[in-house]
Protein backbone atom coordinates (compact mmCIF):
# COMPACT_ATOMS: atom_id res chain seq x y z
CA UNK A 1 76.01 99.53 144.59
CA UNK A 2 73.29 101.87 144.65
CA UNK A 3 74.68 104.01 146.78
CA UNK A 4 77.95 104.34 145.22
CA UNK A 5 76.36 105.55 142.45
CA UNK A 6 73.68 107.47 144.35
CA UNK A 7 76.70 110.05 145.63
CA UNK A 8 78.40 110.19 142.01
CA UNK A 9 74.95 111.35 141.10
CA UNK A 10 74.29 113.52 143.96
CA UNK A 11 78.74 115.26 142.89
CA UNK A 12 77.52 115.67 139.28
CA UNK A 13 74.22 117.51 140.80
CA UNK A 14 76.28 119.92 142.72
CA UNK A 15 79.05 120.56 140.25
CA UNK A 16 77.35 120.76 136.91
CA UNK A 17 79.23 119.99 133.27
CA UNK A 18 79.88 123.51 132.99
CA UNK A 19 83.52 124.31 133.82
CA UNK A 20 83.93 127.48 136.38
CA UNK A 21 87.02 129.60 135.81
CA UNK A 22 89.94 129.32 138.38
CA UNK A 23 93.00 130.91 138.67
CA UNK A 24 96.15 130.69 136.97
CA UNK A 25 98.36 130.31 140.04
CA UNK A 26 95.53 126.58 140.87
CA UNK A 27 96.21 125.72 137.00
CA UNK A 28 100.39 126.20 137.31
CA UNK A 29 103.60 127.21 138.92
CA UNK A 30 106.48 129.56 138.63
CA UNK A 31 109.42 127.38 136.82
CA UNK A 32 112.51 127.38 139.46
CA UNK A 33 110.23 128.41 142.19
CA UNK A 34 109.83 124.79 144.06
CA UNK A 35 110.30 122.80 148.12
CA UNK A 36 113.33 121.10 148.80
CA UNK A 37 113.56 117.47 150.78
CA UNK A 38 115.59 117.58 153.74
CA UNK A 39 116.91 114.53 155.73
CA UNK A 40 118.97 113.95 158.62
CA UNK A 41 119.81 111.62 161.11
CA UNK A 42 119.10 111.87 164.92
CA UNK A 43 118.16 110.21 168.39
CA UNK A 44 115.15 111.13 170.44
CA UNK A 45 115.34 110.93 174.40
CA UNK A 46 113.21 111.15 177.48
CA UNK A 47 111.20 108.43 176.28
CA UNK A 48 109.28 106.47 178.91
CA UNK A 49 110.60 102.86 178.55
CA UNK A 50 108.87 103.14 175.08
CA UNK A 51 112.83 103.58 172.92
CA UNK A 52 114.83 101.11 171.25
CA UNK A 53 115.97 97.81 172.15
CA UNK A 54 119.79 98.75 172.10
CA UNK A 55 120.59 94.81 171.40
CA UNK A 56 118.91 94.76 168.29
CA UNK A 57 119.73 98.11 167.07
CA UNK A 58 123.49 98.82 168.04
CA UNK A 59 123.68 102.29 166.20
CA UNK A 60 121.54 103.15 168.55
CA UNK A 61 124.47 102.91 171.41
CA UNK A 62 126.93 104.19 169.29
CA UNK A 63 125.14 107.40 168.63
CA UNK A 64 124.63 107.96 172.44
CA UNK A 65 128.24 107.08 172.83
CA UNK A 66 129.35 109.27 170.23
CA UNK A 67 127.53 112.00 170.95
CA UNK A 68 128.36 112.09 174.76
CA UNK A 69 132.25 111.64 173.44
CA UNK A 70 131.60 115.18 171.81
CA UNK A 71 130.47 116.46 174.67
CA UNK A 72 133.65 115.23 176.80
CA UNK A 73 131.99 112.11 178.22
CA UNK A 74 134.22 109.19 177.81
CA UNK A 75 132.49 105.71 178.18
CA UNK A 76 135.34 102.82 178.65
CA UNK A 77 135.05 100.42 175.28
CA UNK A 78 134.27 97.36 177.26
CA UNK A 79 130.55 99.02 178.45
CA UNK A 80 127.60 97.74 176.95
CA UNK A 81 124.94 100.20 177.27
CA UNK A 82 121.65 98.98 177.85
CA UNK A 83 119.12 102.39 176.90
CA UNK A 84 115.45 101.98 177.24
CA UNK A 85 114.76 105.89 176.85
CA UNK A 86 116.44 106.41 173.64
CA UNK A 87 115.26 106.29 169.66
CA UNK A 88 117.08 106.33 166.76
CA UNK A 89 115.08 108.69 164.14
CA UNK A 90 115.23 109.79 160.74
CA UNK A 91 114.13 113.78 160.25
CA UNK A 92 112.19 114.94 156.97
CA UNK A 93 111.51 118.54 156.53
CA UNK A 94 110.75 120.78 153.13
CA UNK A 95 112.85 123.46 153.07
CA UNK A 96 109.89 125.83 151.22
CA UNK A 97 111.51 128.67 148.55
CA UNK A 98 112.85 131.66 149.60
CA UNK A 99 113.63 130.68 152.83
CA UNK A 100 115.78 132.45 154.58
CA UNK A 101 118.64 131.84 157.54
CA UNK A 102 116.85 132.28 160.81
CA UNK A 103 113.31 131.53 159.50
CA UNK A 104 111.78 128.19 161.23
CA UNK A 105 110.39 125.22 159.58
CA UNK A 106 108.14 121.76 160.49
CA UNK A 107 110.24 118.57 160.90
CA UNK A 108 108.93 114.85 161.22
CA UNK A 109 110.65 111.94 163.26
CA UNK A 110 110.25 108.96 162.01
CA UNK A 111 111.62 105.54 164.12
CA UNK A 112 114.00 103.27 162.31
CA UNK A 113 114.35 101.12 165.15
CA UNK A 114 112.29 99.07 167.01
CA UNK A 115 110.92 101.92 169.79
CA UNK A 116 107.20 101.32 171.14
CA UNK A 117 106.32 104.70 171.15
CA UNK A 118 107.77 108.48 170.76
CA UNK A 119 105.56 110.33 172.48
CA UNK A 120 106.60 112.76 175.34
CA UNK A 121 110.55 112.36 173.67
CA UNK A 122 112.36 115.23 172.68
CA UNK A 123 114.57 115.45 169.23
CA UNK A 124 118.49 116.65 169.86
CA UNK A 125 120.09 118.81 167.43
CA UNK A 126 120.13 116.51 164.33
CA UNK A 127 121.74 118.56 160.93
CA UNK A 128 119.24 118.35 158.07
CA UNK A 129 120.85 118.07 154.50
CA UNK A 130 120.10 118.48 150.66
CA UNK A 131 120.37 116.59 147.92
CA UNK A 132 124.07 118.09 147.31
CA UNK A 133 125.11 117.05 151.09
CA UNK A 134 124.98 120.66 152.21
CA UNK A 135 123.65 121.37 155.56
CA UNK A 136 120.37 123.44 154.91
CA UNK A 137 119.01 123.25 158.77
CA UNK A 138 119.43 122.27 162.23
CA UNK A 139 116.69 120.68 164.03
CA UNK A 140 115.75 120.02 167.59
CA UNK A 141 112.43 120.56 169.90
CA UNK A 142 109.91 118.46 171.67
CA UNK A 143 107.80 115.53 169.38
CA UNK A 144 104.16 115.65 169.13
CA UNK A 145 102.72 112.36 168.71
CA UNK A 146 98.99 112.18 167.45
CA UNK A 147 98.28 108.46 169.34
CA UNK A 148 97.89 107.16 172.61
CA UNK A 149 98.75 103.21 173.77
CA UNK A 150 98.87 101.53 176.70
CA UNK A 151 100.04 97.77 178.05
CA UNK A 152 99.32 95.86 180.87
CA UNK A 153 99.26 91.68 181.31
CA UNK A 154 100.08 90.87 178.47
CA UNK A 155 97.29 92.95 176.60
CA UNK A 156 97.41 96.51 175.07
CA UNK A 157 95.53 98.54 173.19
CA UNK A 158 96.59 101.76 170.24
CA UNK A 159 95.15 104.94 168.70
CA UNK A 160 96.71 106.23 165.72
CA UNK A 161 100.57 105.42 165.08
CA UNK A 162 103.29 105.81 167.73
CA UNK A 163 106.62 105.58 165.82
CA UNK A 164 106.03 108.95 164.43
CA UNK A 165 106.17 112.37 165.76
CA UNK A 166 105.79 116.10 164.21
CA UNK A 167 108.30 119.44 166.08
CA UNK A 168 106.22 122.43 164.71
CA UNK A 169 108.83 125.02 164.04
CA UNK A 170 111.37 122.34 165.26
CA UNK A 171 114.23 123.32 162.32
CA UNK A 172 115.92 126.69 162.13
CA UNK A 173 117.01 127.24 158.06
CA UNK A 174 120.89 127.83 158.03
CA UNK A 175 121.65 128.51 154.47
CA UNK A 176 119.37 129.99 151.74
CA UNK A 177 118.53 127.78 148.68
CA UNK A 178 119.29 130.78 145.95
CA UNK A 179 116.13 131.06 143.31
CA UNK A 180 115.99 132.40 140.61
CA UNK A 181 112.64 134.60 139.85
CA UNK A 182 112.48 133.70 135.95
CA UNK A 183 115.26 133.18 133.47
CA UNK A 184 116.42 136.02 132.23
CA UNK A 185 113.66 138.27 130.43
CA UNK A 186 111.56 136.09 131.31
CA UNK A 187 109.69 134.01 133.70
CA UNK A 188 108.27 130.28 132.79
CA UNK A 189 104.80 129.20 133.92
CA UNK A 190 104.17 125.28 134.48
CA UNK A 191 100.85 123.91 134.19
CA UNK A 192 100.11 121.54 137.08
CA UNK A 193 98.61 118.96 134.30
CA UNK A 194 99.42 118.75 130.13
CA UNK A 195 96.79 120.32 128.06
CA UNK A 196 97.07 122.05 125.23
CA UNK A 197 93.87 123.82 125.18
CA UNK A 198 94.13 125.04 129.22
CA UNK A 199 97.77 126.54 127.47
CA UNK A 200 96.35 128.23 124.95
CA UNK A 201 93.80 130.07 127.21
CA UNK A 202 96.31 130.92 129.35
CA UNK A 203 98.14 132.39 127.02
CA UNK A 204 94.95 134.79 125.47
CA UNK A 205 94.05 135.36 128.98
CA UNK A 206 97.63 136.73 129.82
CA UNK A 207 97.93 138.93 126.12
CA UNK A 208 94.49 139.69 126.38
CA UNK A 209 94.23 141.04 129.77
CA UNK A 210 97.52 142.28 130.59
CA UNK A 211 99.64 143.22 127.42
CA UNK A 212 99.51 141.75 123.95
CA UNK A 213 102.46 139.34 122.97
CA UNK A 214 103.46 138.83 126.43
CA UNK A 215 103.03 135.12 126.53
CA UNK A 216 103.25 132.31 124.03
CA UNK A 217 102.83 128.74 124.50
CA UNK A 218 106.02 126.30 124.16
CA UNK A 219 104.13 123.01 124.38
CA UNK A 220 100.96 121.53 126.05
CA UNK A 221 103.11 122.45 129.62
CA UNK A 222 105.35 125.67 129.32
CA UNK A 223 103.94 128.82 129.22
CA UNK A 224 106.91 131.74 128.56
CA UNK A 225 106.48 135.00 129.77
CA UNK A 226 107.84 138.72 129.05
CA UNK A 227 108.02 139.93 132.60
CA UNK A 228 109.96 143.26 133.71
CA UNK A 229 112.97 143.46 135.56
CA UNK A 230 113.86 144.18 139.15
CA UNK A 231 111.34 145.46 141.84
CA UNK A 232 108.23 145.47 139.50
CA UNK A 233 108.59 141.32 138.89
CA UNK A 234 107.21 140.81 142.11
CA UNK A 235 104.00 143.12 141.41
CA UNK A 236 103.86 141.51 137.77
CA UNK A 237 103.68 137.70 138.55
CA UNK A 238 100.91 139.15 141.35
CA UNK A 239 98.65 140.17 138.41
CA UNK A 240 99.14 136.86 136.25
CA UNK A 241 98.75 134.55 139.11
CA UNK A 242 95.02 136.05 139.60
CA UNK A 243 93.71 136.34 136.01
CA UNK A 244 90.83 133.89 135.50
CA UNK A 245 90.95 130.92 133.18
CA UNK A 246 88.23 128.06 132.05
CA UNK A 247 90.36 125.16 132.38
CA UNK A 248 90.05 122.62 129.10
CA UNK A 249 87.41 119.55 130.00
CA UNK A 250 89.94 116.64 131.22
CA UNK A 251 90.31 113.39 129.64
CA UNK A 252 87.95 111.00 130.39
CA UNK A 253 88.74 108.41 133.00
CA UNK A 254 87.29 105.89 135.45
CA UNK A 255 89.68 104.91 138.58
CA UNK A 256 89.25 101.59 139.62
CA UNK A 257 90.57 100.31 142.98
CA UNK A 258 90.50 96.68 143.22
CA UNK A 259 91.49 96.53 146.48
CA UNK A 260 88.83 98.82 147.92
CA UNK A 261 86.33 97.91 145.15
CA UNK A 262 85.89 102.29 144.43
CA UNK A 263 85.08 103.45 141.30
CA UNK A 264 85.53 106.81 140.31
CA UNK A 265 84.72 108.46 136.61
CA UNK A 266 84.90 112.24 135.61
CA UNK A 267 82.15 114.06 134.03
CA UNK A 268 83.72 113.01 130.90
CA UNK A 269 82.69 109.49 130.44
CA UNK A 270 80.26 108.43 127.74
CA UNK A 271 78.99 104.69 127.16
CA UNK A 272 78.17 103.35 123.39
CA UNK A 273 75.36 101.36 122.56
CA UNK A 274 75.96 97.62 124.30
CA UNK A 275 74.22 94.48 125.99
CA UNK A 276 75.01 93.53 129.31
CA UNK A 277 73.97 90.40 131.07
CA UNK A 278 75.27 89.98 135.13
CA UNK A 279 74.38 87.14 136.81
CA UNK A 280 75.79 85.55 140.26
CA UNK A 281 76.78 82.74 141.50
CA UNK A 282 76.72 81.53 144.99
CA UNK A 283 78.79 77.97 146.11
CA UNK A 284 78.07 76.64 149.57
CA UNK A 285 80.24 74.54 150.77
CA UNK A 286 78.82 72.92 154.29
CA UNK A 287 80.91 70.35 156.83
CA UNK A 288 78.96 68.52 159.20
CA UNK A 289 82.04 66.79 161.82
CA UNK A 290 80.62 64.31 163.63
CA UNK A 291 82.43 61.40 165.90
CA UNK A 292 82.12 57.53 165.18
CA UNK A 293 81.90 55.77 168.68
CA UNK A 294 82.16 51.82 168.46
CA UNK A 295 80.20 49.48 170.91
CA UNK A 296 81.49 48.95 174.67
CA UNK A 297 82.52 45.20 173.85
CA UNK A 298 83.69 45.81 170.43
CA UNK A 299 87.12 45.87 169.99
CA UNK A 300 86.73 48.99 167.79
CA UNK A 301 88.79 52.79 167.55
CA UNK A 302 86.62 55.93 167.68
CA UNK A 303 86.61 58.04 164.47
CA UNK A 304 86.01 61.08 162.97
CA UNK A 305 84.03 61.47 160.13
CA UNK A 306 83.22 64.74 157.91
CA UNK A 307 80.07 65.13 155.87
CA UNK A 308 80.53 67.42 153.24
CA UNK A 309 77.18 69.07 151.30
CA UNK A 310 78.06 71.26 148.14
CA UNK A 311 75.29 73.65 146.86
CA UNK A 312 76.02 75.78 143.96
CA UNK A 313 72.99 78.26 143.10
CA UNK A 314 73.23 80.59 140.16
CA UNK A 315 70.73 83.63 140.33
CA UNK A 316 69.18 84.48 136.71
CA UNK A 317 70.65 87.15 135.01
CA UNK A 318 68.93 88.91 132.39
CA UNK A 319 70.41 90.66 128.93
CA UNK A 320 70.30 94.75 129.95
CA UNK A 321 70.28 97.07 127.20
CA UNK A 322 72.40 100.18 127.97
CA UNK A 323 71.64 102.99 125.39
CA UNK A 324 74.03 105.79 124.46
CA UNK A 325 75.19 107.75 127.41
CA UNK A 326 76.17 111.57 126.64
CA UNK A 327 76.75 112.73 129.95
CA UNK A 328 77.99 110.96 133.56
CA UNK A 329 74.26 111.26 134.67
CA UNK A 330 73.24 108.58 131.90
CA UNK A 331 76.28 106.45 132.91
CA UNK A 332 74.78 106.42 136.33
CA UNK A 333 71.81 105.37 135.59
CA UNK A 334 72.52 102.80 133.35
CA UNK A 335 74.70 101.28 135.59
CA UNK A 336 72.59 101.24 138.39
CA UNK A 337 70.07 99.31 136.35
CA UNK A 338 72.38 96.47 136.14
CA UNK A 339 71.98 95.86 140.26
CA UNK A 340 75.75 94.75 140.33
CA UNK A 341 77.97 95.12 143.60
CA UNK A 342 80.92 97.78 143.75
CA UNK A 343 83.39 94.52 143.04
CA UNK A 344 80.90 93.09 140.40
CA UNK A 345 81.15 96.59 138.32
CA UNK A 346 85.04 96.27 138.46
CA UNK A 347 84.63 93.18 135.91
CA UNK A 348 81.90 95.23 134.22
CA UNK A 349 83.99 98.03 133.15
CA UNK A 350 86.81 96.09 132.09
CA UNK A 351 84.83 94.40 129.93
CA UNK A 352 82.92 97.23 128.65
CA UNK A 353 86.08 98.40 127.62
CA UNK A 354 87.70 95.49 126.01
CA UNK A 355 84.02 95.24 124.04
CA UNK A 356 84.21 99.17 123.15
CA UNK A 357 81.92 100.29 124.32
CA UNK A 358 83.38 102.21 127.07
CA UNK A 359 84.50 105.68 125.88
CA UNK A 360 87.17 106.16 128.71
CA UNK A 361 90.78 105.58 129.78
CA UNK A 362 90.40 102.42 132.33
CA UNK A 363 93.08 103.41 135.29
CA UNK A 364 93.55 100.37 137.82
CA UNK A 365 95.56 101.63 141.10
């Protein structure tokens, strides 16, 4: 507990309450100007033993057989294939903007069937498509896998996952996405969170420091921009992207995760005036098995028989005080008086919420 608390402490130390400017291009994006998810479907080969088990996934086979029937193979309809060096994979890739035909771009491989491992494989051409069914790129290149495993008698042992590899440069684009740089007149900027005061210095940042009435805010998000035409766009969205803005304080918030037991608050977070008492307690629960043997002339059955002890001990817990926190450093510290475990605190805050007292937005993931 104390050291949870102890490296809070130690963040707020190193990044103090006072905001530092960043720029605009951190705080938002160009509207229009976005990635694109790519799929496809393909098989990986030159596996070592590690591929599917064809008689459990049969589209396996039939995308060996179909693919050796485009290249003039013919297998007879009564064989039954049985592949050990073969994968069936689905490929991922972001097509990024601007991308143009002949540029190269990173594809993943993931396993949908039941392969070991895809290490040392190699990806064949699989055709990568958009969400409007258009072939975008063609992939195919040697898999990087970042794990090792072996298996021997029975027993075997794994680093990192196996059923997923990475072909650096393994797509080739085919067809452009087109994007448009603004709308018209003018381009759009996107903040990367809602805040109506982070718009509104954006906006006197941008008249103030480049032209007056250039920008205006539409709502806590959009930002609309006069920008020139053509050529000089370019050079234009350069010069916003780098002005320097104090983004608005965030709202404040404590992340619990209940299955990790974290706790996470922003600088934000402020406690009222409350009470707290925390107290634990501990039930023991001990079984002592023992075995009931009956005399050698007795006509008796040997038993067994289970003791059970129950202790319940409940440590004192005394009434804290927690005064008025104004800043994350008195949260801290009045928290750590309290002596309470990580998963303790999570029933802490909720209650300190429910009572109040708790001047934050509680966020459970």
């Amino acid at each position: 507990m104390k050291k949870v608390f102890s490296v809070l402490l130690a963040i707020w130390v190193l990044h103090p309450f006072a905001a530092s400017a960043e720029r605009i291009k951190d705080l938002a994006s160009i509207q229009g100007v976005r990635d694109n998810q790519l799929i496809g479907y393909g098989i990986v080969v030159g596996l070592d033993g590690s591929g599917d088990q064809t008689t459990q996934t049969p589209f396996t086979v039939q995308s060996v057989i179909t693919m050796l029937s485009q290249m003039g193979v013919n297998m007879p309809q009564s064989t039954s294939l049985q592949l050990k060096n073969v994968a069936a994979v689905v490929v991922t890739a972001m097509l990024p903007p601007f991308a143009k035909p002949g540029q190269t771009i990173d594809v993943t491989a993931s396993s949908i069937g039941n392969a070991k491992s895809l290490s040392g494989g190699t990806l064949l051409m699989a055709p990568l498509k958009g969400a409007d069914g258009q072939i975008y790129a063609m992939a195919q290149g040697n898999l990087l896998v970042g794990g090792v495993g072996a298996s021997s008698g029975g027993s075997s042992v794994q680093v990192n996952h196996l059923s997923v590899g990475r072909v650096p440069s393994g797509a080739t684009v085919e067809r452009a996405v087109p994007t448009e740089l603004g709308q018209g007149g003018f381009i759009n900027l996107e903040l990367n969170s809602s805040d109506f005061t982070t718009a509104s210095r954006v906006v006197n940042a941008i008249n103030g420091q480049v032209a007056p009435d250039l920008a205006s805010a539409l709502d806590g998000r959009m930002i609309q921009v006069r920008a020139p035409a053509g050529s000089e766009r370019v050079a234009f969205i350069s010069r916003i992207e780098n002005l320097e803005v104090v983004p608005a304080e965030g709202v404040a918030k404590v992340i619990i995760n209940a299955r990790t037991g974290s706790v996470v608050m922003n600088q934000a977070v402020t406690l009222l005036p409350c009470a707290v008492a925390h107290g634990n307690l501990t039930v023991v629960i001990n079984a002592d098995n023992s075995v009931s043997q009956p005399n050698p002339l007795a006509r008796g059955k040997t038993v067994q028989t289970s003791n059970a002890t129950i202790d319940i001990k409940s440590e004192k817990g005394s009434v804290v005080q927690l005064p008025n926190g104004v800043s994350l450093t008195d949260v801290v510290n009045a928290l750590n008086s309290i002596g309470a475990t990580p998963q303790d605190l999570l029933s802490i805050l909720q209650a300190m919420k429910s009572a109040g007292a708790l001047r934050a937005e509680l966020q459970v993931i």
